[in-house]
N, C-alpha and C. Protein backbone atom coordinates (compact mmCIF):
# COMPACT_ATOMS: atom_id res chain seq x y z
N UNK A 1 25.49 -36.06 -6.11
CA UNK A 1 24.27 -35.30 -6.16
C UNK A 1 24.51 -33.99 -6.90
N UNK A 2 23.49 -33.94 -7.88
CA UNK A 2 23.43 -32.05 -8.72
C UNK A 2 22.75 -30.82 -7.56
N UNK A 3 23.62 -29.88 -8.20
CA UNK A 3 23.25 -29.10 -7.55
C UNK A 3 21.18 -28.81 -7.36
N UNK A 4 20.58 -27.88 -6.74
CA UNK A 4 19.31 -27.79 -6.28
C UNK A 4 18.67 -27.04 -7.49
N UNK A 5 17.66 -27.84 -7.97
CA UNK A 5 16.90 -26.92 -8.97
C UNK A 5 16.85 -25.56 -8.38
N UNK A 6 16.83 -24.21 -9.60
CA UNK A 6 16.36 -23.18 -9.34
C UNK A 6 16.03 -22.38 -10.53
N UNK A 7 14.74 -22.14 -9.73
CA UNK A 7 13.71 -21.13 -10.16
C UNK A 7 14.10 -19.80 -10.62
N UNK A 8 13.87 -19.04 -11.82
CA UNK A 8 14.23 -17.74 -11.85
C UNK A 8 12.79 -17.34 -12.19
N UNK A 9 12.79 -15.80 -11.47
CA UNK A 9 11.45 -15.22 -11.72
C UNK A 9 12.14 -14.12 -13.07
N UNK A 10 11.21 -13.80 -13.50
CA UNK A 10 11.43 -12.59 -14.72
C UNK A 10 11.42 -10.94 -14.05
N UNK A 11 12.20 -10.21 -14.53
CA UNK A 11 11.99 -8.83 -13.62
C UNK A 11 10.89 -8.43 -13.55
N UNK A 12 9.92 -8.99 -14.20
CA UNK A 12 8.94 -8.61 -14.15
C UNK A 12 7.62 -9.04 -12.96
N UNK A 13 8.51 -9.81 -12.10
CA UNK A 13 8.01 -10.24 -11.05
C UNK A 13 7.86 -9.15 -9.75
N UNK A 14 9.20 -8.79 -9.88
CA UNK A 14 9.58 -7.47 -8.92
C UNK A 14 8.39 -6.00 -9.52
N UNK A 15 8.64 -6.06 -10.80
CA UNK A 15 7.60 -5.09 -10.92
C UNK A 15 5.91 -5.29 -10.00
N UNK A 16 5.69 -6.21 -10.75
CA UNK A 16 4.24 -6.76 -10.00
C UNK A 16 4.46 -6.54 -8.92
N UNK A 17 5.51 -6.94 -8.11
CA UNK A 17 5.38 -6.71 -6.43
C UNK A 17 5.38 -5.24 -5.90
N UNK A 18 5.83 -4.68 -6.83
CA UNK A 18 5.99 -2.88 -6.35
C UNK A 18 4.90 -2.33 -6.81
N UNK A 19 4.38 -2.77 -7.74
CA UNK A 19 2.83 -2.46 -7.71
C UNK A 19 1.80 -2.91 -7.43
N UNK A 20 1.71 -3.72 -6.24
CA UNK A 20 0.92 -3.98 -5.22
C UNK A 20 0.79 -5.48 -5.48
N UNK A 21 1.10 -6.27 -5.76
CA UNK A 21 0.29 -7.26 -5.81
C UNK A 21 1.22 -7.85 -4.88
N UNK A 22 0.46 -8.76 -4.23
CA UNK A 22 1.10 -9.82 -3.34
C UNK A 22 2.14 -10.73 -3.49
N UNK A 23 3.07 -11.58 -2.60
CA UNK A 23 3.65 -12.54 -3.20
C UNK A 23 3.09 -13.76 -3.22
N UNK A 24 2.13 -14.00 -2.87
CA UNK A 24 0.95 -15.18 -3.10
C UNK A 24 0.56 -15.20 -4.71
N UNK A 25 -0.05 -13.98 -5.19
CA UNK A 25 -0.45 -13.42 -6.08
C UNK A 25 0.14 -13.75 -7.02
N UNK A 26 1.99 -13.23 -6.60
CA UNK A 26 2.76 -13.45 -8.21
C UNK A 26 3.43 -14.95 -7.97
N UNK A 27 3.23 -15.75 -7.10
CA UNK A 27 3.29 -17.32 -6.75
C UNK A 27 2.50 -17.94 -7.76
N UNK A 28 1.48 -17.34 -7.62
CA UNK A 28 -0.15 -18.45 -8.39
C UNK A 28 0.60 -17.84 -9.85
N UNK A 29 0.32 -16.31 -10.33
CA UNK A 29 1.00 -16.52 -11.26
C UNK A 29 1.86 -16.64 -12.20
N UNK A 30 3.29 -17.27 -11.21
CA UNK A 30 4.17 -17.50 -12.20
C UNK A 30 4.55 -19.32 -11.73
N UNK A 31 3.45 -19.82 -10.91
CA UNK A 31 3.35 -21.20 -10.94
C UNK A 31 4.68 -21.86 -9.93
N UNK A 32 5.29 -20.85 -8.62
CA UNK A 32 5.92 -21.07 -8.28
C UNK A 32 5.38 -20.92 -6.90
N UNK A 33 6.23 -21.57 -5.86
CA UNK A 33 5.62 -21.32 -4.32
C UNK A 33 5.77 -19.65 -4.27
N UNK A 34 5.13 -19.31 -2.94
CA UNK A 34 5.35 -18.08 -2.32
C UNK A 34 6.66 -17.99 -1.59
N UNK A 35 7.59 -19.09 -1.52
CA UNK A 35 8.66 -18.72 -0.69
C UNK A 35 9.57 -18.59 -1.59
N UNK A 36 9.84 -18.91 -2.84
CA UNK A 36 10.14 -18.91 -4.45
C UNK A 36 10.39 -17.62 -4.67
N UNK A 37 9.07 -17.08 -4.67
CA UNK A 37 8.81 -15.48 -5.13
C UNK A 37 9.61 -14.83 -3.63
N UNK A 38 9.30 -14.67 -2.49
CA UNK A 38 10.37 -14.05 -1.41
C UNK A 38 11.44 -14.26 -1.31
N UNK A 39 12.64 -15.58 -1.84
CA UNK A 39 13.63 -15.43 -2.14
C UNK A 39 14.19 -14.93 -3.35
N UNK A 40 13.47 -14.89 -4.56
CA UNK A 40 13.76 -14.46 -5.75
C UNK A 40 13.90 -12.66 -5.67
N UNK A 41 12.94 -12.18 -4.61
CA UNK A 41 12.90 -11.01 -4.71
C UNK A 41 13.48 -10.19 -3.74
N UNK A 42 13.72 -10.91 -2.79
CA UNK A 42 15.02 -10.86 -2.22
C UNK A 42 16.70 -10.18 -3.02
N UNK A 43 16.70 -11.32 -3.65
CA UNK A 43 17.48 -11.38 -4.51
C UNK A 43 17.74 -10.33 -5.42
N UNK A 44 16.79 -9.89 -6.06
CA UNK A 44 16.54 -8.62 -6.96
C UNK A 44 16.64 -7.57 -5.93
N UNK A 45 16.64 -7.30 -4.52
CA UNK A 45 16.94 -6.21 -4.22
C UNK A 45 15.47 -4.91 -3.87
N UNK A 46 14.50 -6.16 -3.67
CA UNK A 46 13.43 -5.85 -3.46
C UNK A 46 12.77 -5.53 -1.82
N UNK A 47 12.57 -4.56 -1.49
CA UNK A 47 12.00 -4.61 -0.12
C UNK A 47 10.74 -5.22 0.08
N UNK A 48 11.00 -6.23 1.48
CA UNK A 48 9.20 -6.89 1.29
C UNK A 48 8.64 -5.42 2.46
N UNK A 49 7.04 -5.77 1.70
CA UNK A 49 6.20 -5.07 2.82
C UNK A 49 5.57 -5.33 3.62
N UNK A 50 5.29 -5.16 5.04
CA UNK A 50 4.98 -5.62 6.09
C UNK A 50 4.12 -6.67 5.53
N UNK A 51 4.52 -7.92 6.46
CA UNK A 51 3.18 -8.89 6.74
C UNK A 51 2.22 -9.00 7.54
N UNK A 52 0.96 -9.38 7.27
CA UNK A 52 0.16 -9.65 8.66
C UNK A 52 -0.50 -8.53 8.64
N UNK A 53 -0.29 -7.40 7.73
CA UNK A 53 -1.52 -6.44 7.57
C UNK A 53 -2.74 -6.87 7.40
N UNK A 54 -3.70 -6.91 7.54
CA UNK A 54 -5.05 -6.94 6.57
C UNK A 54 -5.24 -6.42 5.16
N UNK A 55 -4.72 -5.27 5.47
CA UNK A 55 -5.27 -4.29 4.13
C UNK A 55 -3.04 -3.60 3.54
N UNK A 56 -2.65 -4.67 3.54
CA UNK A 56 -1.08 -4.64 3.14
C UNK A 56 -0.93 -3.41 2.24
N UNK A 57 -1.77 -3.33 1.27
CA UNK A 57 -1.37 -2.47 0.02
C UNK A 57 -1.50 -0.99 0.48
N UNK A 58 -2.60 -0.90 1.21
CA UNK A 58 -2.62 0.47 1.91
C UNK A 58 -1.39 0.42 2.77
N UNK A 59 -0.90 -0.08 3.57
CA UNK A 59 0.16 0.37 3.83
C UNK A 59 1.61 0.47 3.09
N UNK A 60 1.38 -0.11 1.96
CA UNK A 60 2.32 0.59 1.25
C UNK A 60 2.33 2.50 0.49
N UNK A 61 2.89 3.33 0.85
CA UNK A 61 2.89 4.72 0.50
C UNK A 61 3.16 4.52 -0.96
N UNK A 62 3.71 4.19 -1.58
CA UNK A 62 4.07 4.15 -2.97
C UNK A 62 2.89 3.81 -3.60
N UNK A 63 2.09 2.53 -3.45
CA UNK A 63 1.04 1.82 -4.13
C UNK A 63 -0.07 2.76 -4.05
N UNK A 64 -0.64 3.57 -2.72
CA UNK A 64 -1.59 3.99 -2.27
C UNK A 64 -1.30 5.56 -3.12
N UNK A 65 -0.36 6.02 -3.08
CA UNK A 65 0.22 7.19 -3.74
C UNK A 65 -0.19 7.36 -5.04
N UNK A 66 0.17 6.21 -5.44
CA UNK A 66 0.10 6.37 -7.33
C UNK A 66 -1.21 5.61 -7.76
N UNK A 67 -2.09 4.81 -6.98
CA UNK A 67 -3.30 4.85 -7.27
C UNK A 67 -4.47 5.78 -7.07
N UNK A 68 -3.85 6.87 -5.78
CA UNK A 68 -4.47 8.12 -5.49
C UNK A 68 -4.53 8.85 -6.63
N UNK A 69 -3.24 9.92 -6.41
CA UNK A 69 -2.68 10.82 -6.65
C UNK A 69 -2.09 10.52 -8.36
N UNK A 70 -1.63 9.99 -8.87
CA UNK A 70 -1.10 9.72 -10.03
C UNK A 70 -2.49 9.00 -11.08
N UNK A 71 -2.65 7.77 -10.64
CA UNK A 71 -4.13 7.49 -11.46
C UNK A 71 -5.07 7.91 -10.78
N UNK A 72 -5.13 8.99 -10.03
CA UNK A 72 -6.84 9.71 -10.03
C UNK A 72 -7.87 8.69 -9.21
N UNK A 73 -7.70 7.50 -9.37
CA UNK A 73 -8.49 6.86 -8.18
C UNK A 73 -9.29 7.29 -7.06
N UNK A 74 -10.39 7.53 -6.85
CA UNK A 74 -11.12 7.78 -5.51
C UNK A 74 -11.00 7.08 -4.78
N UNK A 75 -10.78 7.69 -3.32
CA UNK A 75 -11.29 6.58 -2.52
C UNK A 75 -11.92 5.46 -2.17
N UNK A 76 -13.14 5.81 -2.89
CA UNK A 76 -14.13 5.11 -2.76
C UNK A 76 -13.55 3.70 -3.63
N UNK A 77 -13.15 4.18 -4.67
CA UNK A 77 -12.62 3.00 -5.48
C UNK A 77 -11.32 2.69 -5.10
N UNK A 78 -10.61 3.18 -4.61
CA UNK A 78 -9.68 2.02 -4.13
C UNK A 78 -9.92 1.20 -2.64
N UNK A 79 -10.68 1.38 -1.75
CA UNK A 79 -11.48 1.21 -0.38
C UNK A 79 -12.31 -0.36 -1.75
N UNK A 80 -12.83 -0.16 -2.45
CA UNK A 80 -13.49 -1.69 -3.02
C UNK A 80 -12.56 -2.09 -3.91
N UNK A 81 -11.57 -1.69 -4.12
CA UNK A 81 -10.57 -2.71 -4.95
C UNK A 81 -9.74 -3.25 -3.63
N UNK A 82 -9.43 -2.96 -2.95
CA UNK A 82 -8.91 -3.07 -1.66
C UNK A 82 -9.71 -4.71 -0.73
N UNK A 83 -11.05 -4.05 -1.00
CA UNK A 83 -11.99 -4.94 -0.04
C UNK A 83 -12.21 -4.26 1.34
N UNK A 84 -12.22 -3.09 1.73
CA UNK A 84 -12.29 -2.50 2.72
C UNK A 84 -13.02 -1.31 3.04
N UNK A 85 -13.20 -0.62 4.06
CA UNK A 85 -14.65 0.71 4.43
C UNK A 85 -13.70 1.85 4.06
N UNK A 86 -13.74 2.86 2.78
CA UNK A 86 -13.61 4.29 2.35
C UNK A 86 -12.85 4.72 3.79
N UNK A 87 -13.38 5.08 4.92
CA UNK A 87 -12.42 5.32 6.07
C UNK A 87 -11.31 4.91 6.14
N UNK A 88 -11.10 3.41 5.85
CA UNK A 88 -9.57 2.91 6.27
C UNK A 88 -8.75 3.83 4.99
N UNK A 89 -9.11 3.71 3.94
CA UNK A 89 -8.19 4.24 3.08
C UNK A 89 -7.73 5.64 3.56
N UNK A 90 -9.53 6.49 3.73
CA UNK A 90 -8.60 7.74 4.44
C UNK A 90 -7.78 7.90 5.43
N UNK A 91 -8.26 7.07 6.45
CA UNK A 91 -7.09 6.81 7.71
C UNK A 91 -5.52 6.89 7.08
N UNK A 92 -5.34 5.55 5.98
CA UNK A 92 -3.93 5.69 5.67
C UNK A 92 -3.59 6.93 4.86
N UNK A 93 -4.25 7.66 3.77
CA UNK A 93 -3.87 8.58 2.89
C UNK A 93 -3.17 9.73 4.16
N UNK A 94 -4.10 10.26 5.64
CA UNK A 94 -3.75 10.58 6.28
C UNK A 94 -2.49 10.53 7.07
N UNK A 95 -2.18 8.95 7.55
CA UNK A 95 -0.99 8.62 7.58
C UNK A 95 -0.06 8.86 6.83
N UNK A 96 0.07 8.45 5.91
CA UNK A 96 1.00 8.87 4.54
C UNK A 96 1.03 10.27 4.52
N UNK A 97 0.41 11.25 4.94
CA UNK A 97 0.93 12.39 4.61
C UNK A 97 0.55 12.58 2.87
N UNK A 98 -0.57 11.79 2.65
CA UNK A 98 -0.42 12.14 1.16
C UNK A 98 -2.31 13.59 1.24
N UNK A 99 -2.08 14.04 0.69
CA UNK A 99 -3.30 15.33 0.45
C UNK A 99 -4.67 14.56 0.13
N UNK A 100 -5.64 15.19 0.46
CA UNK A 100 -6.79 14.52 0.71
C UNK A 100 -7.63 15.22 -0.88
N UNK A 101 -7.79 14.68 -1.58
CA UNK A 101 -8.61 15.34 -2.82
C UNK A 101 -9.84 16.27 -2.28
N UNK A 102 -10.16 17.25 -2.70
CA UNK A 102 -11.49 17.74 -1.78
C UNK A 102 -12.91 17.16 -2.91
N UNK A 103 -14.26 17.24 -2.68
CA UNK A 103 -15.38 16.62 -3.46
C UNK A 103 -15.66 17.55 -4.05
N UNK A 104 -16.00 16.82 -5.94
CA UNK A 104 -16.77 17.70 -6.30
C UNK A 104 -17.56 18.22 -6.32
N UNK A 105 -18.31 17.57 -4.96
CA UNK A 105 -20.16 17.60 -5.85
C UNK A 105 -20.54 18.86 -5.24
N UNK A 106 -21.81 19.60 -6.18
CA UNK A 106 -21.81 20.72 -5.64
C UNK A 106 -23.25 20.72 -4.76
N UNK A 107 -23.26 21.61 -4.07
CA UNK A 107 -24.12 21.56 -2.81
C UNK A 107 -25.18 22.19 -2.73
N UNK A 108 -26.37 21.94 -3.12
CA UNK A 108 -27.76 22.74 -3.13
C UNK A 108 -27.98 23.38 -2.01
């Protein structure tokens, strides 16, 4: 018997995963299972992020950070890229310890 087929992901798999996307996500697209992509990234030296969240990406500080704070993102817009109520996001930005943007709008 030969040894066990194996799969290599491209580093560019690990990227995708540190910037939020799921390992379902980079499963579908790099045409490999999801347990494929968690041992591959494993492998690379990748930390997974909690499972069984609902809203996973918010709890990542890094993802939520640099879609805040670095790309300028509102709340509001990351709360519907998310799929979730503007609150939860603030809840986590709070958690995180990351600074709360104040509003522009001005007030008659």
């Amino acid at each position: 018997m030969g040894d066990r087929r194996r799969v290599e992901l491209p580093r560019q798999a690990a990227r995708l995963y540190e910037a939020g996307l799921t390992q379902g996500e980079i499963a579908k697209r790099f045409a490999v299972s999801p347990a494929t992509v968690q041992s591959r990234l494993r492998e690379l030296g990748v930390r997974a992020r909690p499972s069984g969240l609902r809203y996973a990406r918010l709890a990542d500080k890094g993802w939520l950070e640099n879609q805040y704070v670095e790309r300028g993102r509102s709340a509001m817009a990351i709360a519907r890229r998310v799929g979730c109520n503007v609150l939860t996001v603030h809840y986590h930005l709070r958690r995180h310890g990351i600074p709360r943007k104040r509003s522009r709008r001005i007030r008659a």
